[in-house]
Protein backbone atom coordinates (compact mmCIF):
# COMPACT_ATOMS: atom_id res chain seq x y z
CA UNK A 1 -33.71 15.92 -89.82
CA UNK A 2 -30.09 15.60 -88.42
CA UNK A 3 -28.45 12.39 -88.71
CA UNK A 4 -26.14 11.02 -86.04
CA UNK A 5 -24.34 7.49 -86.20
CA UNK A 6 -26.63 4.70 -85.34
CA UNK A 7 -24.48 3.87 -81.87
CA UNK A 8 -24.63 7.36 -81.09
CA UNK A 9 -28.84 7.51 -81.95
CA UNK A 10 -29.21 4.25 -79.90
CA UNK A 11 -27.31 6.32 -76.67
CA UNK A 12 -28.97 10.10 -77.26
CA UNK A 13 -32.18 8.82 -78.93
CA UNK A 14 -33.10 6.57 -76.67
CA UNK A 15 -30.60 5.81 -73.64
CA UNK A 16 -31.37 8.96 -72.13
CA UNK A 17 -34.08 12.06 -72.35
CA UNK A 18 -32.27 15.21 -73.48
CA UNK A 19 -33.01 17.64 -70.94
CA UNK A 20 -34.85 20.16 -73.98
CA UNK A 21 -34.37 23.34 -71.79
CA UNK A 22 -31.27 22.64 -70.36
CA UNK A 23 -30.28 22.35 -73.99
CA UNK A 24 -31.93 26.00 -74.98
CA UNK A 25 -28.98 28.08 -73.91
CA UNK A 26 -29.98 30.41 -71.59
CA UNK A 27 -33.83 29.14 -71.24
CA UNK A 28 -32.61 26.63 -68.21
CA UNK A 29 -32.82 28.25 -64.66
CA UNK A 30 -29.50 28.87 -62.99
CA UNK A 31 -30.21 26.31 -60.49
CA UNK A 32 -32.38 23.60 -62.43
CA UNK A 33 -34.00 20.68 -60.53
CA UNK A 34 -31.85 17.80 -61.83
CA UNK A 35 -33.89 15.19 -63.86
CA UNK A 36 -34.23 11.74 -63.07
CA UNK A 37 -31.41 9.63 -64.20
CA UNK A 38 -28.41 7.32 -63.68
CA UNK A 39 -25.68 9.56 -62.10
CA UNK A 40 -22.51 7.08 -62.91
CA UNK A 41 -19.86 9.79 -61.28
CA UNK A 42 -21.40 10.12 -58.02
CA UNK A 43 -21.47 7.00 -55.64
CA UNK A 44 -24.59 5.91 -54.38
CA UNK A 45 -23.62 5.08 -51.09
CA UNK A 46 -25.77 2.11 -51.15
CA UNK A 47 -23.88 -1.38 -51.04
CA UNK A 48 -24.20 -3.68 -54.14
CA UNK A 49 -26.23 -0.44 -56.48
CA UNK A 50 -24.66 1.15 -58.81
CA UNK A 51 -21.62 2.56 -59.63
CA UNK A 52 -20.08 0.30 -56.55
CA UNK A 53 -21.40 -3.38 -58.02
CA UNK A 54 -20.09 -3.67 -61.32
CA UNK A 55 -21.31 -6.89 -61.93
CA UNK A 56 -24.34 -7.10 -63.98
CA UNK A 57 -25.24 -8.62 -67.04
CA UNK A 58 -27.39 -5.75 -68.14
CA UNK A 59 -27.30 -2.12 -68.36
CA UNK A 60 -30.90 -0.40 -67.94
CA UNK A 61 -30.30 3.02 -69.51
CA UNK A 62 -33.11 5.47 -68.19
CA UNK A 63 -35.51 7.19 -71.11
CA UNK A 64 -37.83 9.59 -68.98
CA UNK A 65 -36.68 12.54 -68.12
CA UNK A 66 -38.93 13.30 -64.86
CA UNK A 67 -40.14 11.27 -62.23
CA UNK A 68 -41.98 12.05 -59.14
CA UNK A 69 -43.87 11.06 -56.45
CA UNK A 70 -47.34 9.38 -57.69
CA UNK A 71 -47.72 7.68 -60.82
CA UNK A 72 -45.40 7.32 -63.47
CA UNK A 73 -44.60 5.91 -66.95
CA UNK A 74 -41.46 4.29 -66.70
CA UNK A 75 -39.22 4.10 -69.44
CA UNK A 76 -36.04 2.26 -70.15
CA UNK A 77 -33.49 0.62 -72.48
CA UNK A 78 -31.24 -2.33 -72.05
CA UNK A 79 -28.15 -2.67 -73.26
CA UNK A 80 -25.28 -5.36 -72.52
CA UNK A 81 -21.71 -4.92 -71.60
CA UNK A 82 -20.38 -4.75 -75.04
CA UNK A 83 -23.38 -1.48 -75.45
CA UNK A 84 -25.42 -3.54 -77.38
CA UNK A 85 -29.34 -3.21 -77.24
CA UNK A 86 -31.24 -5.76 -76.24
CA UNK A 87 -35.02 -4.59 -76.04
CA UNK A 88 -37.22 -7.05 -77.72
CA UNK A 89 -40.88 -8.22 -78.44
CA UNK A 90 -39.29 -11.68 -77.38
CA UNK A 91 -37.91 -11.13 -74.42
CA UNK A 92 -39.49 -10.17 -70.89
CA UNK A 93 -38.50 -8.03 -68.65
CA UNK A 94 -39.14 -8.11 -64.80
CA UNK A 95 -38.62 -4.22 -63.06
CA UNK A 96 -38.18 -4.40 -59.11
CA UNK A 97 -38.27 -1.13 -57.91
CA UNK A 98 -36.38 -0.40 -54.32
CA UNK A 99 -36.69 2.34 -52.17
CA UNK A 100 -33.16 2.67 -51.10
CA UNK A 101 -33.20 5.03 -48.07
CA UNK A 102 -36.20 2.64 -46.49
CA UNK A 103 -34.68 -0.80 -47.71
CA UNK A 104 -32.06 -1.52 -50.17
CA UNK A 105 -32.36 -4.87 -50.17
CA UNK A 106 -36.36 -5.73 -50.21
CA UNK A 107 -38.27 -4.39 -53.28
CA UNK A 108 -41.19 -1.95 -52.69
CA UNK A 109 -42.85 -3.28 -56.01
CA UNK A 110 -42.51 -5.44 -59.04
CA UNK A 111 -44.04 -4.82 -62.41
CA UNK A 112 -43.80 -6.84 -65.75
CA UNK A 113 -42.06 -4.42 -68.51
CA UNK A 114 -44.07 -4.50 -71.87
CA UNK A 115 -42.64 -3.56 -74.63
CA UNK A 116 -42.58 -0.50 -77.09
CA UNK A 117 -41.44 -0.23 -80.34
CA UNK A 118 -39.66 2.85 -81.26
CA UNK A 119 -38.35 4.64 -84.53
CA UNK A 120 -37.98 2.00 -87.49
CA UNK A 121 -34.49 0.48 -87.87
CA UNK A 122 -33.86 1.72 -84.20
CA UNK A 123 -34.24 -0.73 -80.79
CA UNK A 124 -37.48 -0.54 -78.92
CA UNK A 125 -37.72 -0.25 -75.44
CA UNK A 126 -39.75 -1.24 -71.80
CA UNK A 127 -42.85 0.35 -70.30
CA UNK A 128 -44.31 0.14 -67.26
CA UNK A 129 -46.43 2.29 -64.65
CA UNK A 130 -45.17 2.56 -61.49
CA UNK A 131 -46.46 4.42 -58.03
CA UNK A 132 -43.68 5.91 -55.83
CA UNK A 133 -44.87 6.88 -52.49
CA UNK A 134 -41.91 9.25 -51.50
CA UNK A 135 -39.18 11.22 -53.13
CA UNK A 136 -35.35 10.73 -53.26
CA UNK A 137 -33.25 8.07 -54.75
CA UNK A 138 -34.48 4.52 -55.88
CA UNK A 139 -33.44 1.63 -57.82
CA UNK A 140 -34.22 -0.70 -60.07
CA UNK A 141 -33.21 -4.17 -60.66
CA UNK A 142 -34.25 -5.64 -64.27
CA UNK A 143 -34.22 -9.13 -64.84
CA UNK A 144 -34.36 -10.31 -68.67
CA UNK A 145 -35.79 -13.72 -69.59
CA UNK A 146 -34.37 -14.87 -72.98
CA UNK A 147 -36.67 -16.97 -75.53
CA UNK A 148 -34.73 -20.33 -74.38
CA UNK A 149 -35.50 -19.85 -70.16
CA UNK A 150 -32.02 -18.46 -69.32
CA UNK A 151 -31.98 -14.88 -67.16
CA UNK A 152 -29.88 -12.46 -66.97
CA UNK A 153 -30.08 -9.38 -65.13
CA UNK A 154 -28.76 -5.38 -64.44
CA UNK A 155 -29.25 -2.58 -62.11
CA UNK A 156 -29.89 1.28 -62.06
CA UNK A 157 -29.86 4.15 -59.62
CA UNK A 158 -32.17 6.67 -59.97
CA UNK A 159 -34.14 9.95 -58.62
CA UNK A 160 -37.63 10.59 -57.97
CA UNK A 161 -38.40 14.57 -57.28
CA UNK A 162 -41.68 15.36 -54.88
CA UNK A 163 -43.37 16.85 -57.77
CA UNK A 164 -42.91 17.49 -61.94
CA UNK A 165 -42.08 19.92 -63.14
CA UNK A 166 -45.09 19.58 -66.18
CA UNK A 167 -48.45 19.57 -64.87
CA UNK A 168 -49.43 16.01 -63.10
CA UNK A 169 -52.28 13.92 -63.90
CA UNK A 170 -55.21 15.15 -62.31
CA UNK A 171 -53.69 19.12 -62.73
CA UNK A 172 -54.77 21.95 -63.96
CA UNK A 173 -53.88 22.42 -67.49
CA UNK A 174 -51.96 25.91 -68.42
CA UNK A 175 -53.83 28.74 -70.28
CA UNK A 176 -51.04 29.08 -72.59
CA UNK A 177 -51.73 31.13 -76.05
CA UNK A 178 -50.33 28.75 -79.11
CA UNK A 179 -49.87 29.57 -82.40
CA UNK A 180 -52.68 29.18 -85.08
CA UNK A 181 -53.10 29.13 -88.49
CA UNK A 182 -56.23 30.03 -90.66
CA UNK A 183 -54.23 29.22 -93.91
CA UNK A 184 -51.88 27.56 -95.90
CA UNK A 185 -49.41 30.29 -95.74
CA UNK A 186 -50.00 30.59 -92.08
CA UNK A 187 -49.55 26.97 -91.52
CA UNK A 188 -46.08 27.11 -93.50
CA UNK A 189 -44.93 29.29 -90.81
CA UNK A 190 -45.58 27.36 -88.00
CA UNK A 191 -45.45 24.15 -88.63
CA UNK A 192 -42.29 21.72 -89.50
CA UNK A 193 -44.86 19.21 -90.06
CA UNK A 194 -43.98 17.65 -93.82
CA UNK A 195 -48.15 17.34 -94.42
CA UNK A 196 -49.62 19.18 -91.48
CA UNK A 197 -53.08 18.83 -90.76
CA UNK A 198 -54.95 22.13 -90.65
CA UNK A 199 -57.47 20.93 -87.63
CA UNK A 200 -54.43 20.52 -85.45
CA UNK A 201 -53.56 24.38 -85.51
CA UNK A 202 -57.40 25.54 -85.83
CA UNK A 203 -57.85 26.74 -81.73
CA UNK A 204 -55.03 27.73 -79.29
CA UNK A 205 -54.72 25.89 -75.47
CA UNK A 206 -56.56 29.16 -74.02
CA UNK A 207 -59.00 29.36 -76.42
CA UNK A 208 -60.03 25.37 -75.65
CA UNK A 209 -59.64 25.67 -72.16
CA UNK A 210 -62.34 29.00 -72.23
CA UNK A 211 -64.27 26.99 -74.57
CA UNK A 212 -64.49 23.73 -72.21
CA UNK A 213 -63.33 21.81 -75.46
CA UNK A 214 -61.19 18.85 -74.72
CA UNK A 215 -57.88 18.59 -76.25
CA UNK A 216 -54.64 16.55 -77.08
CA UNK A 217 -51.74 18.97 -77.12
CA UNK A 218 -48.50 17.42 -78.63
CA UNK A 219 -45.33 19.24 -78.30
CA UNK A 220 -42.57 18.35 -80.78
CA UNK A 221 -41.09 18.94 -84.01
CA UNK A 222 -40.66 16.55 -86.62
CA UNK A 223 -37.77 18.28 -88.25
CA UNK A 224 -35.74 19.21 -85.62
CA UNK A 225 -36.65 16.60 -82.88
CA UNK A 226 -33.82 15.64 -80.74
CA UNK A 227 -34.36 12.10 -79.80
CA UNK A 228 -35.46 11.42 -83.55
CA UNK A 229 -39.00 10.40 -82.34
CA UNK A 230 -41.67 13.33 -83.09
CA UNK A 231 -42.08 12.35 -86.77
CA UNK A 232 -43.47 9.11 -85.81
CA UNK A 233 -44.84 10.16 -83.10
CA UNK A 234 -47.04 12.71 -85.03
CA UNK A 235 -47.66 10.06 -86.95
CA UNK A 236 -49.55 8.01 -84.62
CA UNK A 237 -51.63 10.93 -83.22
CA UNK A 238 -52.73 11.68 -87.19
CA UNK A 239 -54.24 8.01 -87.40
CA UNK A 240 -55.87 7.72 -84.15
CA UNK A 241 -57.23 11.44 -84.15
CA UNK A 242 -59.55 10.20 -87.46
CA UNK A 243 -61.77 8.20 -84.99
CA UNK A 244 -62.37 11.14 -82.11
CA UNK A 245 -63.19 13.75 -85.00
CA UNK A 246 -65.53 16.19 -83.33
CA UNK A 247 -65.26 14.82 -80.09
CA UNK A 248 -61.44 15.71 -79.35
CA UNK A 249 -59.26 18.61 -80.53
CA UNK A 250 -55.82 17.92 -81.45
CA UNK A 251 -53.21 20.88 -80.94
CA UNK A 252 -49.90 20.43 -82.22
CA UNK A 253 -47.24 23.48 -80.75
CA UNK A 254 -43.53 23.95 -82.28
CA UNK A 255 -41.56 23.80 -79.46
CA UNK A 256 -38.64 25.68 -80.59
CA UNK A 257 -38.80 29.40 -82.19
CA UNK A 258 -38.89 29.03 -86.08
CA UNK A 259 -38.05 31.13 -88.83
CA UNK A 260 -38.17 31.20 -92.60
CA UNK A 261 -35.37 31.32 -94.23
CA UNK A 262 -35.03 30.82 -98.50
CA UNK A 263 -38.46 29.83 -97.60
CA UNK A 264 -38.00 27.24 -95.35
CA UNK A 265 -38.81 26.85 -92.00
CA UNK A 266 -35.43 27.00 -89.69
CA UNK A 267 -34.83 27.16 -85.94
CA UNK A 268 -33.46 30.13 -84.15
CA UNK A 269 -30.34 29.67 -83.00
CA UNK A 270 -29.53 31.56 -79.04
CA UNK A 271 -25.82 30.98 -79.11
CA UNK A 272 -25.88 27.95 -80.97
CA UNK A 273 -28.58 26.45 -79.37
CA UNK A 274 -32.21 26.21 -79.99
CA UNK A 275 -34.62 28.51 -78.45
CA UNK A 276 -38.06 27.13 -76.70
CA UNK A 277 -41.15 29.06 -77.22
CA UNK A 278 -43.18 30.54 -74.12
CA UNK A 279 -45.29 27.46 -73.81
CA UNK A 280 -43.00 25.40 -73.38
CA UNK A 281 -41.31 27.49 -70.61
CA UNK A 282 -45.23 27.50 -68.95
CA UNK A 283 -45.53 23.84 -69.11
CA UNK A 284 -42.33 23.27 -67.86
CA UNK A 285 -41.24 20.49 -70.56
CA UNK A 286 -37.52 19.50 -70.63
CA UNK A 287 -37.66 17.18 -73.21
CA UNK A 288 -39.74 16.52 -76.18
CA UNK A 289 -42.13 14.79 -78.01
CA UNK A 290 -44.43 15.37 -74.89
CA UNK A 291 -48.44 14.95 -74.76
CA UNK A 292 -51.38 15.93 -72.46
CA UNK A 293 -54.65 14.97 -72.91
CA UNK A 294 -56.72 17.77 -71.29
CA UNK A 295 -60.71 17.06 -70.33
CA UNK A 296 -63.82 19.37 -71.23
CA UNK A 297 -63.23 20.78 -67.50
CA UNK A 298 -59.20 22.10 -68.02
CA UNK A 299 -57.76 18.98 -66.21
CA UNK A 300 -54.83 16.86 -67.39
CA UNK A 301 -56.23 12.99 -67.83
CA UNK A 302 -53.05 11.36 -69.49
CA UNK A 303 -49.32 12.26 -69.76
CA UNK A 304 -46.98 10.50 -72.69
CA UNK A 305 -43.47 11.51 -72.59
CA UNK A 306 -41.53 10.29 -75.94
CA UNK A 307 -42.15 7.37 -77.73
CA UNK A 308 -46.17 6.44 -77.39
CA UNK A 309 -47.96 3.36 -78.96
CA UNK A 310 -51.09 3.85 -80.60
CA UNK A 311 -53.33 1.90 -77.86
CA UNK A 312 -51.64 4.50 -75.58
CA UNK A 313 -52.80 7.32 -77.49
CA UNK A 314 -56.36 6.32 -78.16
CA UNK A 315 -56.48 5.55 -74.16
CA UNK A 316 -55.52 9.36 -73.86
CA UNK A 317 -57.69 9.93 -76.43
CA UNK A 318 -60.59 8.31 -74.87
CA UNK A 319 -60.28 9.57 -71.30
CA UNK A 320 -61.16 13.01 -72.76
CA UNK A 321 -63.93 12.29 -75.06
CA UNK A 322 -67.22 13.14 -74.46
C-alpha cells in the first residue's frame, strides 16, 4: 500500500472522501454532480457560516462523499486551528444541523455524534444518522465537550443533492456481473486481498440477485485503497461474516482494473490514473471502501460508506438474513 505523511493521511484519509471516479481519468462525466462537501473558495452567502465567520474553535472536516435527501450516515472529523485532530472516545460531540435557505439561525435537528475508530495509529472520527427533508445547502454546527466540562465549538457548510448517486436504502440493487473465482489461480487474479477468502468470490451480484440469495457486496481494495481504510475494513467483514455462514453471501469486487505483472497483481493505469471496473460505473460509487447489504428480494437494506464498526456491519448483516 502507498504511504503518504501522517498529516497528509489525517487530511486525504480521512478529512475528506476522494471522489474515486473523479479520480479515474476519463471515467468521471463531463459535467459530474458535485459531492457533498465544504466548498472554502466560494462564499456561502449566509451571515456568520462559513468561509465569512472565521471564528471557531473547531474545524469539522466532512468524510462522506454523498448526501441526499432521506437518511444519511454522517461522517466527520475535527480538527483545531493549528490542524490538529481531535476525534476521541472521550470527548462528545453535539451535531446541529441547519437548513440554511429555510433558517440559518434555528437548527432543523440535533443528534449526539458517537464515535468511530478508524485505521490504527490514525484519528477516529463522528457518526451519526441524520434525515434531511430537502436538497441544497446546509450546515452544521459541532459543539465538543472536553473530559473536564469546558466546550468548544466549529462550523461547516455543506450540500445535500435530491438523490445519490449509489442506489438508496430501500432501492433496487444493480444486476451487475462481478468477477469470480473457482480457484486459487483464479482468485490470484482478482483479488488484492493478502488472504482472500474463497466464499467471498464464489457467486457474482446477478447470479445472487436471480438466485434470491441475500448478499453483502464490499467494494474496495486493500492494496490500492485510497483513503487507507479497505484493509481493515475487509477485515471486519471476514470476522463478522463467520456468524451469518449460510445465511448471507459475502461478495467482495476490485474496484479498479487489475493486472499481473512479475506475478503480481497491479492496477491499470488510464493516463496515470486508476481505472474503475464496470460495476462500479453501474453503482455509481465515487469513493471507496463502500458496502450494500442486499435482501433475498434484490433490495438494498443498509449502506456503509468508508470506515464501518463491526456492530455496524453485523446490523447490515442481520437486516438481510433469513
Amino acid at each position: 500500500m502507498r504511504s503518504v505523511p501522517p498529516r497528509l493521511a489525517i487530511l486525504l484519509a480521512l478529512g475528506m472522501a476522494l471522489l474515486f471516479l473523479a479520480a479515474c481519468g476519463g471515467a468521471a462525466p463531463a459535467d459530474p454532480t458535485p459531492p457533498a462537501g465544504v466548498e472554502p473558495t466560494a462564499p456561502s452567502g449566509y451571515p456568520g457560516w462559513p468561509p465569512q465567520d472565521d471564528g471557531g474553535e473547531l474545524l469539522p472536516i466532512p468524510v462522506t462523499s454523498e448526501l441526499a435527501v432521506g437518511q444519511n450516515r454522517f461522517l466527520l472529523n475535527l480538527v483545531d486551528r493549528q490542524n490538529e485532530p481531535l476525534a476521541a472516545p472521550d470527548r462528545d460531540v453535539s451535531l446541529r444541523f441547519f437548513d440554511l435557505a429555510a433558517d440559518p439561525e434555528s437548527p432543523a435537528t440535533t443528534v449526539e455524534g458517537t464515535y468511530l475508530p478508524t485505521v490504527p495509529q490514525l484519528p477516529g472520527l463522528y457518526r451519526a444518522m441524520v434525515d434531511f427533508p430537502r436538497a441544497g445547502m446546509w450546515g452544521v454546527e459541532v459543539e465538543a465537550t472536553e473530559p473536564d466540562g469546558a466546550t468548544r465549538s466549529g462550523r461547516m457548510v455543506f450540500s445535500v443533492q435530491p438523490t445519490s448517486s449509489t442506489p438508496a436504502v430501500g432501492a433496487r440493487a444493480i444486476a451487475s456481473t462481478t468477477p469470480t473465482a473457482a480457484t486459487r489461480d483464479e482468485l490470484a487474479r482478482i483479488s488484492t486481498d493478502t488472504e482472500p477468502n474463497p466464499d467471498f468470490y464464489r457467486v457474482s451480484v446477478d447470479r445472487a440477485l436471480q438466485d434470491g440469495e441475500p448478499f453483502l457486496l464490499f467494494f474496495g481494495t486493500p492494496a490500492f485503497c485510497k483513503t487507507a481504510t479497505c484493509g481493515p475494513a475487509m477485515d471486519i467483514i471476514k470476522d463478522v461474516a463467520g456468524e451469518f455462514e449460510g445465511d448471507v453471501t459475502v461478495i467482495h469486487v476490485e474496484p479498479y482494473e487489475l493486472q499481473q505483472v512479475d506475478g503480481q497483481l497491479q492496477p491499470v493505469l488510464r493516463e496515470g490514473q486508476l481505472v474503475p471496473v464496470a460495476p462500479v460505473v453501474e453503482w455509481g460509487l465515487r469513493t471507496e471502501p463502500m458496502l450494500f447489504a442486499v435482501d433475498d428480494e434484490g433490495v438494498v437494506r443498509a449502506k456503509l460508506e468508508g470506515v464501518a464498526s463491526v456492530d455496524e456491519v453485523r446490523s447490515a448483516m442481520t437486516a438481510i438474513a433469513p
